[in-house]
Protein backbone atom coordinates (compact mmCIF):
# COMPACT_ATOMS: atom_id res chain seq x y z
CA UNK A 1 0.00 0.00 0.00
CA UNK A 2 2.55 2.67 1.14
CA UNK A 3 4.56 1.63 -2.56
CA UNK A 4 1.73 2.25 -4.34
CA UNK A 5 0.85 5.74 -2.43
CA UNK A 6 4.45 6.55 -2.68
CA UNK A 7 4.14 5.87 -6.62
CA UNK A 8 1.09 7.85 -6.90
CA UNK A 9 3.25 11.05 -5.82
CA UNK A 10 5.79 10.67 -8.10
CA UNK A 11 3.42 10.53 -10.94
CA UNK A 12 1.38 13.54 -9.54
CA UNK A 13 4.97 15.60 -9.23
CA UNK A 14 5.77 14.93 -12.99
CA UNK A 15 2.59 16.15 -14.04
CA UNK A 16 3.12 19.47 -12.08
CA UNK A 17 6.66 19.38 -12.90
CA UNK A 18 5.80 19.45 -17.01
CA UNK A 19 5.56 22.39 -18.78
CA UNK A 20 2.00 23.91 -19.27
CA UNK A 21 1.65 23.16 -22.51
CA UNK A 22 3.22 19.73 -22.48
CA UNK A 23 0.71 18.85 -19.66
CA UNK A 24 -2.35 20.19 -21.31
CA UNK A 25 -1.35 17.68 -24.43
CA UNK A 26 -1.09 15.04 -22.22
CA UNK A 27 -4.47 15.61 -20.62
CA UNK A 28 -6.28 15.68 -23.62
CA UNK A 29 -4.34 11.91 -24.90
CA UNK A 30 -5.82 10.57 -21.99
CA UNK A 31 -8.96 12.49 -22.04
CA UNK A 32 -9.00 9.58 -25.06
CA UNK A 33 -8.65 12.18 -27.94
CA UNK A 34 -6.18 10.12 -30.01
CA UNK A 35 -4.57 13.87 -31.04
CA UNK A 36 -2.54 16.18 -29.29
CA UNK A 37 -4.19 19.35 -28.72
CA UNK A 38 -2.64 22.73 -30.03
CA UNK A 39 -1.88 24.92 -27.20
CA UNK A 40 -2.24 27.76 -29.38
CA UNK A 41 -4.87 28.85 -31.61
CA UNK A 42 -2.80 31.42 -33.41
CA UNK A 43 0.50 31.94 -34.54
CA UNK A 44 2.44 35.35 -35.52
CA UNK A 45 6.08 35.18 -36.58
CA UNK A 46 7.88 38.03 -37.10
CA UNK A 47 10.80 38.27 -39.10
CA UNK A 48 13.68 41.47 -39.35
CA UNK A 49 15.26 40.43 -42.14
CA UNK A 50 18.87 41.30 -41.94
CA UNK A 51 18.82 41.91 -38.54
CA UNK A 52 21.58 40.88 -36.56
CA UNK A 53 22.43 41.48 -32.74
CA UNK A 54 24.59 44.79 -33.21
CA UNK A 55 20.96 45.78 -35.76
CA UNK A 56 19.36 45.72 -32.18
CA UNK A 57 21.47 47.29 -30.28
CA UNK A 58 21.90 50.50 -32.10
CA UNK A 59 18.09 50.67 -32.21
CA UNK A 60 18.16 50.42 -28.20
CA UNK A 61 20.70 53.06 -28.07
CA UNK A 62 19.13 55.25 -30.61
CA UNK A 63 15.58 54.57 -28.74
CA UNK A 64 16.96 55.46 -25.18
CA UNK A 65 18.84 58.60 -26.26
CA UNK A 66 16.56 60.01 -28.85
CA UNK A 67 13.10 58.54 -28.02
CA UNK A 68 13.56 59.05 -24.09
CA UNK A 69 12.63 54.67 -24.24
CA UNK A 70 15.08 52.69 -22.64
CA UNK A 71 14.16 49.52 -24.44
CA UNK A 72 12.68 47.76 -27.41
CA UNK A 73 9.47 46.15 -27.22
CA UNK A 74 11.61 43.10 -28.25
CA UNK A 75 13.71 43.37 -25.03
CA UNK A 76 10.81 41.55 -22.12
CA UNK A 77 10.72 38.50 -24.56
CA UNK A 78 14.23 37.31 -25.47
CA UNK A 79 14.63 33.83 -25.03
CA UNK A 80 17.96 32.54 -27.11
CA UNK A 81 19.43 32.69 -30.43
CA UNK A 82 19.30 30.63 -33.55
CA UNK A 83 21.87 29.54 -36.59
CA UNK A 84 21.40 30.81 -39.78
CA UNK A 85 23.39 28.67 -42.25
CA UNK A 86 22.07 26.86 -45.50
CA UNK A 87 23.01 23.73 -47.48
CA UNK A 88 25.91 23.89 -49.53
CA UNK A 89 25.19 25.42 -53.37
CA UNK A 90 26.93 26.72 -55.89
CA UNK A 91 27.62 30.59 -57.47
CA UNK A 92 28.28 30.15 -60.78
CA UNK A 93 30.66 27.65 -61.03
CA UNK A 94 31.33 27.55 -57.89
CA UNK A 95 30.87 25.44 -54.64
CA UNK A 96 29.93 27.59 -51.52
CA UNK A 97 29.28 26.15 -48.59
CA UNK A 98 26.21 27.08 -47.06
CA UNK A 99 27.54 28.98 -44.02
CA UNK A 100 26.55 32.50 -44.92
CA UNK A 101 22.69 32.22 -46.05
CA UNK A 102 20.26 34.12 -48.15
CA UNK A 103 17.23 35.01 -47.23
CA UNK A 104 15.42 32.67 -49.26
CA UNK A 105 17.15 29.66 -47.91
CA UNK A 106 16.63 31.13 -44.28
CA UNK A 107 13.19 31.37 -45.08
CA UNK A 108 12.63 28.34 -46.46
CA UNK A 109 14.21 27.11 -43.02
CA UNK A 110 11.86 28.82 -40.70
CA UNK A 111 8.67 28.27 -43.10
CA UNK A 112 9.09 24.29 -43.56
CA UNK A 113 11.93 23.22 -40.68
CA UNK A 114 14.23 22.28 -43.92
CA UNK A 115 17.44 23.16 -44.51
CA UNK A 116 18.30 24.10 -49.03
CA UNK A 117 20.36 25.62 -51.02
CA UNK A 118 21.44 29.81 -51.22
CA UNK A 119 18.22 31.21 -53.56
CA UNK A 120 15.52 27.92 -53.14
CA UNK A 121 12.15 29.36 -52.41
CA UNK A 122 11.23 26.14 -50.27
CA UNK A 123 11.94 23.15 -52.42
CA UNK A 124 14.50 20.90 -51.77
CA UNK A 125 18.09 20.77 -52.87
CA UNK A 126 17.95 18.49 -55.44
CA UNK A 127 18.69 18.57 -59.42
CA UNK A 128 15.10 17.88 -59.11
CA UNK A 129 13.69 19.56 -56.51
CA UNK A 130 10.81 18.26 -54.43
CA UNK A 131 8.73 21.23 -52.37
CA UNK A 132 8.98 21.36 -48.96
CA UNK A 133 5.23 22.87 -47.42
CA UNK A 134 5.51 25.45 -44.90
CA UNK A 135 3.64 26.14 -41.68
CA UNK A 136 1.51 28.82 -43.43
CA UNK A 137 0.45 26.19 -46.24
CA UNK A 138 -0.54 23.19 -43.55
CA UNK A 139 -2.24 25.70 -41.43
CA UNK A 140 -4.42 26.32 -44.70
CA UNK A 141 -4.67 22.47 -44.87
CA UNK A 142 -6.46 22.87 -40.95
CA UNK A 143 -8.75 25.33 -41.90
CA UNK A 144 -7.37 28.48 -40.29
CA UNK A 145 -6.09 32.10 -42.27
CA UNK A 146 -3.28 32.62 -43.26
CA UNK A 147 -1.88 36.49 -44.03
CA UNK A 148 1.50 37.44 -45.11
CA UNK A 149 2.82 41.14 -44.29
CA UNK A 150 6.01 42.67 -45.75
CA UNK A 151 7.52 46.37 -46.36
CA UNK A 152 9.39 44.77 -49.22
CA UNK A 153 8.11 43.47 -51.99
CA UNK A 154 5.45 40.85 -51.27
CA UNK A 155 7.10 38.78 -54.21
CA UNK A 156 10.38 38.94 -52.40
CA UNK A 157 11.69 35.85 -50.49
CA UNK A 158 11.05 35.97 -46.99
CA UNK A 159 7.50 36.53 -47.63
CA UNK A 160 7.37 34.34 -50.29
CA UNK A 161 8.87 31.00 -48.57
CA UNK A 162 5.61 30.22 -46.95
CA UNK A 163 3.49 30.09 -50.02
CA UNK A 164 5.47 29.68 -53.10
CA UNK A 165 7.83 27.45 -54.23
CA UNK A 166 10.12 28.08 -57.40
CA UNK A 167 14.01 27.24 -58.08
CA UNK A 168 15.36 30.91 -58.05
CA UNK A 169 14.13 33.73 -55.79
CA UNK A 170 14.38 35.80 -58.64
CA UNK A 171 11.16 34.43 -60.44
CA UNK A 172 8.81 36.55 -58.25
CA UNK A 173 6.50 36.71 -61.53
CA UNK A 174 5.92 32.77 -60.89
CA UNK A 175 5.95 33.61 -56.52
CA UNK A 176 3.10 36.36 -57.62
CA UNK A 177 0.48 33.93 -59.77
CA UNK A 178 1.56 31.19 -57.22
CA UNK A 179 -0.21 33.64 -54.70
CA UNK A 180 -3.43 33.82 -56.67
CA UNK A 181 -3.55 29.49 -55.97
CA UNK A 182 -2.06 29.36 -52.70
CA UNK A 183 -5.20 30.92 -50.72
CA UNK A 184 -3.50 33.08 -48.79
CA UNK A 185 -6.23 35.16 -47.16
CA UNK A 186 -4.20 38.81 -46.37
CA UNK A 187 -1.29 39.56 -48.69
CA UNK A 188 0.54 43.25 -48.02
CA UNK A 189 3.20 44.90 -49.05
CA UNK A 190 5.32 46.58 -51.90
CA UNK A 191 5.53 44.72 -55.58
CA UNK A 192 3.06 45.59 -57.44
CA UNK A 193 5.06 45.54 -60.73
CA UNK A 194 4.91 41.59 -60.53
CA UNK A 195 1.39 41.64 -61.17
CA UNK A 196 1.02 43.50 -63.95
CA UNK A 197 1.96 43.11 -67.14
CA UNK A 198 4.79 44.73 -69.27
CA UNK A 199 1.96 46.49 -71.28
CA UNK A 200 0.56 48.46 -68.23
CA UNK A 201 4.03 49.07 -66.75
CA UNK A 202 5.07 46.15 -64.94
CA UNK A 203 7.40 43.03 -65.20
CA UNK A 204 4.69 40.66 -66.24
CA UNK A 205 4.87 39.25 -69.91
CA UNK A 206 1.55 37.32 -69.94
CA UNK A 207 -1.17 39.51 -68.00
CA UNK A 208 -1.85 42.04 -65.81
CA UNK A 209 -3.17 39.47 -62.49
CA UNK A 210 -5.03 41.58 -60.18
CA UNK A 211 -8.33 41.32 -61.75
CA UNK A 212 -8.11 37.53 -61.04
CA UNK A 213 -7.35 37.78 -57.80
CA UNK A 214 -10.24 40.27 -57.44
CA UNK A 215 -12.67 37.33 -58.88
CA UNK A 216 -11.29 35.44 -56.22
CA UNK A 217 -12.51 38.12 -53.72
CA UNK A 218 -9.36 39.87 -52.70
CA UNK A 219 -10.21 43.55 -51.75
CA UNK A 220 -7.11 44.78 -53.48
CA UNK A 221 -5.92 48.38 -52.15
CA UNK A 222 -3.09 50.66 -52.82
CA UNK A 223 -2.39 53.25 -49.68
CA UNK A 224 -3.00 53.79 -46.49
CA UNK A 225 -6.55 55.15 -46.75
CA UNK A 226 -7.96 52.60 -48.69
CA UNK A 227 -6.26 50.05 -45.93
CA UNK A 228 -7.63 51.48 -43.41
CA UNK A 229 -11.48 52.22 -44.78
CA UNK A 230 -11.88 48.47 -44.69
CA UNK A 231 -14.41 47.21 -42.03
CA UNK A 232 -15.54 43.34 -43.16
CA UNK A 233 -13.45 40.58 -40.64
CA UNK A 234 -12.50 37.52 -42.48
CA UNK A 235 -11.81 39.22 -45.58
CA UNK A 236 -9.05 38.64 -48.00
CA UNK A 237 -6.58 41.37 -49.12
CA UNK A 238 -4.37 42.37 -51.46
CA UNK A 239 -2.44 45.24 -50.33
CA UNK A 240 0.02 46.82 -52.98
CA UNK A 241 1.60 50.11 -51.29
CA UNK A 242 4.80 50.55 -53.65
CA UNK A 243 5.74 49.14 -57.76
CA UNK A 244 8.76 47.75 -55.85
CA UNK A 245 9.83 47.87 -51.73
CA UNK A 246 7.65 50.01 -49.89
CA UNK A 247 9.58 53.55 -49.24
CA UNK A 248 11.52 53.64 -46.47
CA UNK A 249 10.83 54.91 -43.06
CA UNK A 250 12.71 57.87 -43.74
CA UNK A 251 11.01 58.51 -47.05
CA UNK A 252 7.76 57.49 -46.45
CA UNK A 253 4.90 59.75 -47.70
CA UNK A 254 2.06 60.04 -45.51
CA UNK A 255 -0.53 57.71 -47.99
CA UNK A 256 1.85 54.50 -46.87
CA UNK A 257 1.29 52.50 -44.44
CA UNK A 258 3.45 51.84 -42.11
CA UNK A 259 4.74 48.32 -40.60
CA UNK A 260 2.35 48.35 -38.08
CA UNK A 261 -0.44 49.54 -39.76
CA UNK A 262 -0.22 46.89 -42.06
CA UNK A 263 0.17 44.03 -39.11
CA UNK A 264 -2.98 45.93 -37.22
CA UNK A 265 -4.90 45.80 -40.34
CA UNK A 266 -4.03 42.02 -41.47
CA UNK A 267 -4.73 40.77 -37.28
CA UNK A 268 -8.16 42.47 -37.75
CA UNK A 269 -9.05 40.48 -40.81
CA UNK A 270 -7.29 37.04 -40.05
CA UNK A 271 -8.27 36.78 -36.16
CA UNK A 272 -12.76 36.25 -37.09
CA UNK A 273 -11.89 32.57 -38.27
CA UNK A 274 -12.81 30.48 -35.40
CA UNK A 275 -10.46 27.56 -36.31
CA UNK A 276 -7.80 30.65 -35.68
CA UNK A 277 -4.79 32.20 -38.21
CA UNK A 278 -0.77 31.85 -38.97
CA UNK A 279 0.55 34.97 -40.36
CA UNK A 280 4.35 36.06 -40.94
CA UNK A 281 5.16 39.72 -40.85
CA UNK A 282 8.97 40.93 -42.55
CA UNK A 283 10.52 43.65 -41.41
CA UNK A 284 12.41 43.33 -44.98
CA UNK A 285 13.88 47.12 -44.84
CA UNK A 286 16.34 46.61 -42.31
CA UNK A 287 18.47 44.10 -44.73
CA UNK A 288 18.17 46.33 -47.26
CA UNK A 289 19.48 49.71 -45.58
CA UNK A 290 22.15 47.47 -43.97
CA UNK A 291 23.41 46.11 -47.37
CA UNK A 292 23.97 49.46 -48.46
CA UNK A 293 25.27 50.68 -45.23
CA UNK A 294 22.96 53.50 -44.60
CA UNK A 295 23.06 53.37 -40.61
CA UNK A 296 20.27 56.13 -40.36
CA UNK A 297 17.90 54.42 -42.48
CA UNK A 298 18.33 50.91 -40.55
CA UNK A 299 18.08 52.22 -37.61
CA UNK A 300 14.33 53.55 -39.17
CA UNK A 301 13.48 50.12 -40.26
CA UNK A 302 14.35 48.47 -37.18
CA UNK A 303 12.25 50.91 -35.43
CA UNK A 304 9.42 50.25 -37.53
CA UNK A 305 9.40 46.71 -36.91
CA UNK A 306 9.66 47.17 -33.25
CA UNK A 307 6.27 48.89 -33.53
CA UNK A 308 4.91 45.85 -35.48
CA UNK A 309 6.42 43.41 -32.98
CA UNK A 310 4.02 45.87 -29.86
CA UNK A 311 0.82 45.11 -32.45
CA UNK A 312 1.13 41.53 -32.19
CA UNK A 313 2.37 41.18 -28.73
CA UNK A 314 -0.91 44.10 -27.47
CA UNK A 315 -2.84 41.44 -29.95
CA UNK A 316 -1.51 37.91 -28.41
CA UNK A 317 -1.90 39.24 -24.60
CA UNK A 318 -5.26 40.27 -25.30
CA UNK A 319 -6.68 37.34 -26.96
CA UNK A 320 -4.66 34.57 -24.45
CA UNK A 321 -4.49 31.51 -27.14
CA UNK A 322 -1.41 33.33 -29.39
CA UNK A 323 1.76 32.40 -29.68
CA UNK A 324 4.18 35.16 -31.04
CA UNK A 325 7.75 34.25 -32.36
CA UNK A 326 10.59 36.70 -34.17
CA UNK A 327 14.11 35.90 -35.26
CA UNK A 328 16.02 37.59 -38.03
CA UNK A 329 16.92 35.10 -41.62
CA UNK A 330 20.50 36.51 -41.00
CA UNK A 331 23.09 39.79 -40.70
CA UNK A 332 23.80 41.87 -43.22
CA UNK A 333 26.58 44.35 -43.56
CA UNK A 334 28.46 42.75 -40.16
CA UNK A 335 27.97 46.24 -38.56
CA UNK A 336 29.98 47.51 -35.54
CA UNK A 337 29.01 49.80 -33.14
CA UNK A 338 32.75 51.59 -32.50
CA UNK A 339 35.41 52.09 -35.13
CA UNK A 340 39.11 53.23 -34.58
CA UNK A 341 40.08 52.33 -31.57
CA UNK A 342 37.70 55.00 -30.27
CA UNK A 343 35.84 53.98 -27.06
CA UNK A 344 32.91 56.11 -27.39
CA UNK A 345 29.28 56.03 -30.32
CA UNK A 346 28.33 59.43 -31.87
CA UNK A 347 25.05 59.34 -30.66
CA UNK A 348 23.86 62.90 -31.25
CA UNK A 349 24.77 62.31 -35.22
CA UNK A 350 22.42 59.30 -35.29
CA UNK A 351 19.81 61.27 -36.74
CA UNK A 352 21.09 63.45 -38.94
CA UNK A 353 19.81 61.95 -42.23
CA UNK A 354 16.81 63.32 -43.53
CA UNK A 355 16.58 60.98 -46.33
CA UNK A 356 17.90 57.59 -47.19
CA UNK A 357 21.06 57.15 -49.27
CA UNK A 358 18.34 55.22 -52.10
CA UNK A 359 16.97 58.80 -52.42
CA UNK A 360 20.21 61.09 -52.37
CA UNK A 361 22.26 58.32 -54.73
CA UNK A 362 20.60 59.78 -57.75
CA UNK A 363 21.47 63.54 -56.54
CA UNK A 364 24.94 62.38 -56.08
CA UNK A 365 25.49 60.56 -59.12
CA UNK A 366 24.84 63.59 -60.71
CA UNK A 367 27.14 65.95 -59.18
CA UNK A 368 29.71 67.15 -61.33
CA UNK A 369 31.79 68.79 -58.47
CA UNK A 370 33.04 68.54 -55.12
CA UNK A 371 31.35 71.92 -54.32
CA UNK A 372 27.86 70.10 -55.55
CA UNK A 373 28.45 67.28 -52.89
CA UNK A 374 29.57 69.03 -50.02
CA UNK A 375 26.10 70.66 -50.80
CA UNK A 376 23.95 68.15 -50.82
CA UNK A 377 25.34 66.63 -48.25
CA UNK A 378 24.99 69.56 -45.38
CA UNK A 379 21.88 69.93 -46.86
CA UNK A 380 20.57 66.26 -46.26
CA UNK A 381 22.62 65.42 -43.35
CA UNK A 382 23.79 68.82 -41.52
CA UNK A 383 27.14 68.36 -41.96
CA UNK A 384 29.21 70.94 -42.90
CA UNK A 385 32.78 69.48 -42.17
CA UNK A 386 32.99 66.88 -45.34
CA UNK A 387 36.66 67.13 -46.50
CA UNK A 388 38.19 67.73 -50.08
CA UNK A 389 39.04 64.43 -49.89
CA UNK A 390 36.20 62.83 -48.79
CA UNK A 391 33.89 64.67 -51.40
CA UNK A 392 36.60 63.37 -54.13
CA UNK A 393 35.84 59.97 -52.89
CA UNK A 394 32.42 60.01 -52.83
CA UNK A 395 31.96 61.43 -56.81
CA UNK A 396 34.52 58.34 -57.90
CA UNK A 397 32.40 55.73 -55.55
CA UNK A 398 33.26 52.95 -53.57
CA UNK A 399 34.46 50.63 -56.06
CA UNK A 400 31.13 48.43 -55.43
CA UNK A 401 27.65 48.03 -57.33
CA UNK A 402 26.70 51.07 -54.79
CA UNK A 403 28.93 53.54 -56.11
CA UNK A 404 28.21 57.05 -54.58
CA UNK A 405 25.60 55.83 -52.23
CA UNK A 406 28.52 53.35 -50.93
CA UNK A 407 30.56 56.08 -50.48
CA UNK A 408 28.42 58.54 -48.80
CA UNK A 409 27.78 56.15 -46.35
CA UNK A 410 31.15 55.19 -45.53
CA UNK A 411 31.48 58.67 -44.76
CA UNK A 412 28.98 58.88 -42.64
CA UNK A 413 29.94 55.86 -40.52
CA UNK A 414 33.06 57.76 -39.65
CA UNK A 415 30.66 60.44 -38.46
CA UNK A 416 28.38 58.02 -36.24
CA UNK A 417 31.52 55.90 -35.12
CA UNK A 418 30.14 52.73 -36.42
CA UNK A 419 31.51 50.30 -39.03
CA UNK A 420 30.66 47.95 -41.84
CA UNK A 421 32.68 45.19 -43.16
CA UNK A 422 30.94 45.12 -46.24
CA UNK A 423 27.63 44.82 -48.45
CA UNK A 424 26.72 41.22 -48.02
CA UNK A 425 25.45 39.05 -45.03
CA UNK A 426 27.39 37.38 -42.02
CA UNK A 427 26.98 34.07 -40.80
CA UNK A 428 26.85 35.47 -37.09
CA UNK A 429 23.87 34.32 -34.82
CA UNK A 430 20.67 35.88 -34.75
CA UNK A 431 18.02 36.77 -32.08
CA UNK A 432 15.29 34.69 -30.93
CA UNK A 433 12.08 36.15 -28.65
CA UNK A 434 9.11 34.53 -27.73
CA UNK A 435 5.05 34.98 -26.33
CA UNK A 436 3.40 32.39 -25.02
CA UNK A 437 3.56 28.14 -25.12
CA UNK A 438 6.21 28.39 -27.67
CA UNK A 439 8.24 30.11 -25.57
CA UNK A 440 9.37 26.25 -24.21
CA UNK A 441 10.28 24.78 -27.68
CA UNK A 442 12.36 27.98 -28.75
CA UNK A 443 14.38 28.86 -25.68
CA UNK A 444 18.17 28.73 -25.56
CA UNK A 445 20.49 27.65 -28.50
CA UNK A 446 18.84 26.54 -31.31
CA UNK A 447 18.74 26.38 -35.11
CA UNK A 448 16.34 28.77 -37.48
CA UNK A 449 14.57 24.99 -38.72
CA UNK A 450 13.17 24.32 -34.88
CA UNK A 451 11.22 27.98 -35.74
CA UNK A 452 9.13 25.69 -38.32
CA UNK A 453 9.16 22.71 -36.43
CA UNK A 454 7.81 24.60 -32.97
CA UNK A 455 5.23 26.05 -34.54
CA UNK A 456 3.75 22.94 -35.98
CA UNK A 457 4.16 21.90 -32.55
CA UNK A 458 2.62 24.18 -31.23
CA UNK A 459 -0.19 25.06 -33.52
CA UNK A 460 -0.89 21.29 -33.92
CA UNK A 461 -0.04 21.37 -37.53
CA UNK A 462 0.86 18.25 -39.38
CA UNK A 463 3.10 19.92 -41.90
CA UNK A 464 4.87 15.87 -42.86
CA UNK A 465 1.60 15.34 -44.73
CA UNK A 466 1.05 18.61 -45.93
CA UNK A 467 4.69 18.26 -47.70
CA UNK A 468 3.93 14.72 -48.91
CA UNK A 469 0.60 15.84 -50.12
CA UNK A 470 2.21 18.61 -52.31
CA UNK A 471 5.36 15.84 -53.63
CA UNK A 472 2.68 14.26 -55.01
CA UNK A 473 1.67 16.94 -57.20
CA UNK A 474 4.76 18.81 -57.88
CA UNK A 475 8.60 18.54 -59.02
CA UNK A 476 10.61 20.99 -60.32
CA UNK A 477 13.38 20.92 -62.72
């Protein structure tokens, strides 16, 4: 008797001793359900592409000496940090291998818990490839919504990993009409030129492709009003703000929506399905102001996507069956916050730009004097202290596919006291931070493929037979 009584505790103390969610699965197994229960309805991942560990950081700094905020709305949820690297590929003719990732195979990592090759948009790594289905598409597969939220194009790769699957990133004509079959309930962001045609001013040789997904009843808008002036939940959306990447931060008019807006908007529409919604939201900016080194438009982007990341975590504390997740596809630029052997950040520069270095490149370019760019630059930046030298430098360009806007920026990292190794990505670490049950599957050291893999957890998504169901359809040469 006192063996069995003494058993009795130890099982009781395991149960107590599991982790919420772990013990609510096991409840409902012996409940006699035959099925693990999800222990969250919902799903948001957010993703700041590009955005590394120092990215962070100099959005801290710049928050708690500029905005008076002495942390990110990132900060209360850090929980570890995730590997970025792909399979080995080739460029060109040659063999790379894998360490420093893309964005598309990053993507294709977090979407489907597979690891491919540098450019895949989530098939396999094959000389025939196989597709790999992503969280989004076996959430689809359950019943629930399923909304996809960018500031760069919507065609681009991060977004397009979880609903798309083509050879080369660089078809987004084929990622666009995959949209249009895919189902995807909320789609928003920049792009528009990839669905139209050639013959109304886009990339698109066949058709212009809107009108089709309009039949499909997609509300399609194109600013900020028109986003906003919709009421209906449950409603699909096409949201085209920008021909190509939505303006920056810096440069953004007031008819564009910003990062948050967007993320409001597509929560408000996705959240009315009772079987619940998986959406991704891209922060894609902040890669693309770090590639070309502009340190006062990153700093923008990260910013922006901060305010996104407050939407969903206001949204997920509020509705109490959410799980939130954000991590970063990679680095880009391998920035440093010092330079010089100089102990010390030039806050009080950090923001000086009143533009990005996309918008002044084309003023620079065409300056046909040193005079000309000393000009622009005081006039853009405040500085009035740009050398001979330095003016010289930035007319004959960096000696990279940036040119001017490289070297204007180089400049200005003197200025700030940061540095940048170069234009491409890093292979360092990036970020994870978590809300709610999936907090447990994502803490600690961990690679970007258990992002994929928790969430299917999580969300009780099957996404081995969603991925045999589409290898059964599909193969790509």
């Amino acid at each position: 008797m006192k063996s069995f009584v003494r058993k009795s505790l130890v099982a009781a103390l395991a149960l107590l001793m599991l982790p919420c969610g772990a013990w609510q699965s096991d409840a409902a197994l012996a409940a006699g359900t035959g099925k693990r229960q999800p222990e969250s309805k919902n799903i948001i991942v957010l993703i700041g592409d590009g955005m590394g560990p120092a990215q962070v950081s100099a959005a801290r700094i710049y928050s708690k000496n500029k905005l008076k905020k002495p942390s990110l709305n990132l900060d209360s949820i850090y929980v570890g940090q995730a590997t970025t690297f792909a399979d080995k590929g080739e460029d060109g003719d040659t063999v790379v291998s894998g360490e420093v990732t893309d964005s598309a195979s990053a993507g294709t990592a977090f979407a489907t818990g597979h690891k491919t090759y540098n450019a895949a948009i989530s098939v396999s790594n094959e000389d025939i490839s196989r597709p790999f289905a992503s969280v989004m598409e076996a959430s689809k597969a359950a019943g629930k919504s399923t909304g996809l939220v960018t500031t760069a194009r919507i065609t681009h790769a991060t977004p397009a990993v979880y609903a798309a699957h083509v050879r080369n990133r660089d078809n987004e004509n084929a990622i666009a009409s995959q949209y249009l079959e895919s189902g995807v309930d909320v789609l928003l962001g920049g792009g528009k030129r990839h669905f139209v045609s050639k013959k109304d001013k886009g990339k698109r040789d066949d058709k212009t492709i809107i009108p089709d997904f309009e039949k499909k009843g997609y509300k399609v808008v194109y600013d900020k009003k028109s986003l906003a002036a919709l009421t209906s939940k449950n409603q699909k959306i096409l949201g085209l703000f920008h021909d190509s990447h939505v303006d920056y931060v810096l440069d953004r008019k007031p008819e564009t929506p910003s990062l948050a807006d967007m993320t409001a908007k597509a929560l408000e529409s996705l959240s009315s399905n009772p079987k619940g919604f998986t959406m991704m939201v891209e922060g894609g900016r902040i890669d693309h102001a770090a590639h070309a080194n502009d340190f006062g438009a990153m700093i923008q982007e990260t910013l922006d996507f901060d305010a996104a990341v407050k939407v969903a975590l206001d949204f997920a504390k509020r509705d109490g069956n959410t799980s939130v997740v954000i991590t970063a596809d990679h680095e880009t630029g391998d920035l440093s916050l010092s330079r010089d052997n100089i102990y010390e950040l030039n806050v009080d520069a950090w923001d000086a730009q009143k533009i990005s270095s996309e918008l002044l490149a084309p003023q620079l370019a065409q300056a046909t004097s040193t005079a000309e760019i000393k000009k622009l630059i005081k006039q853009y930046t405040g500085f009035a202290d740009i050398t001979e030298e330095e003016a010289q430098f930035i007319m004959e360009g960096d000696g990279t596919s940036y040119k001017e806007e490289g070297a204007f920026n180089q400049v200005m990292a003197k200025r700030y006291l940061i540095g940048w190794s170069g234009h491409g990505h890093s292979a360092v670490d990036v970020g994870v931070w978590a809300y709610g049950p999936i907090v447990q599957h994502v803490q600690g050291q961990s690679d970007n493929t258990a992002i994929a893999t928790s969430i299917a957890q999580v969300a009780g998504l099957d996404l081995e037979k969603a991925t045999k169901d589409l290898q059964t359809k599909h193969l790509y040469h």
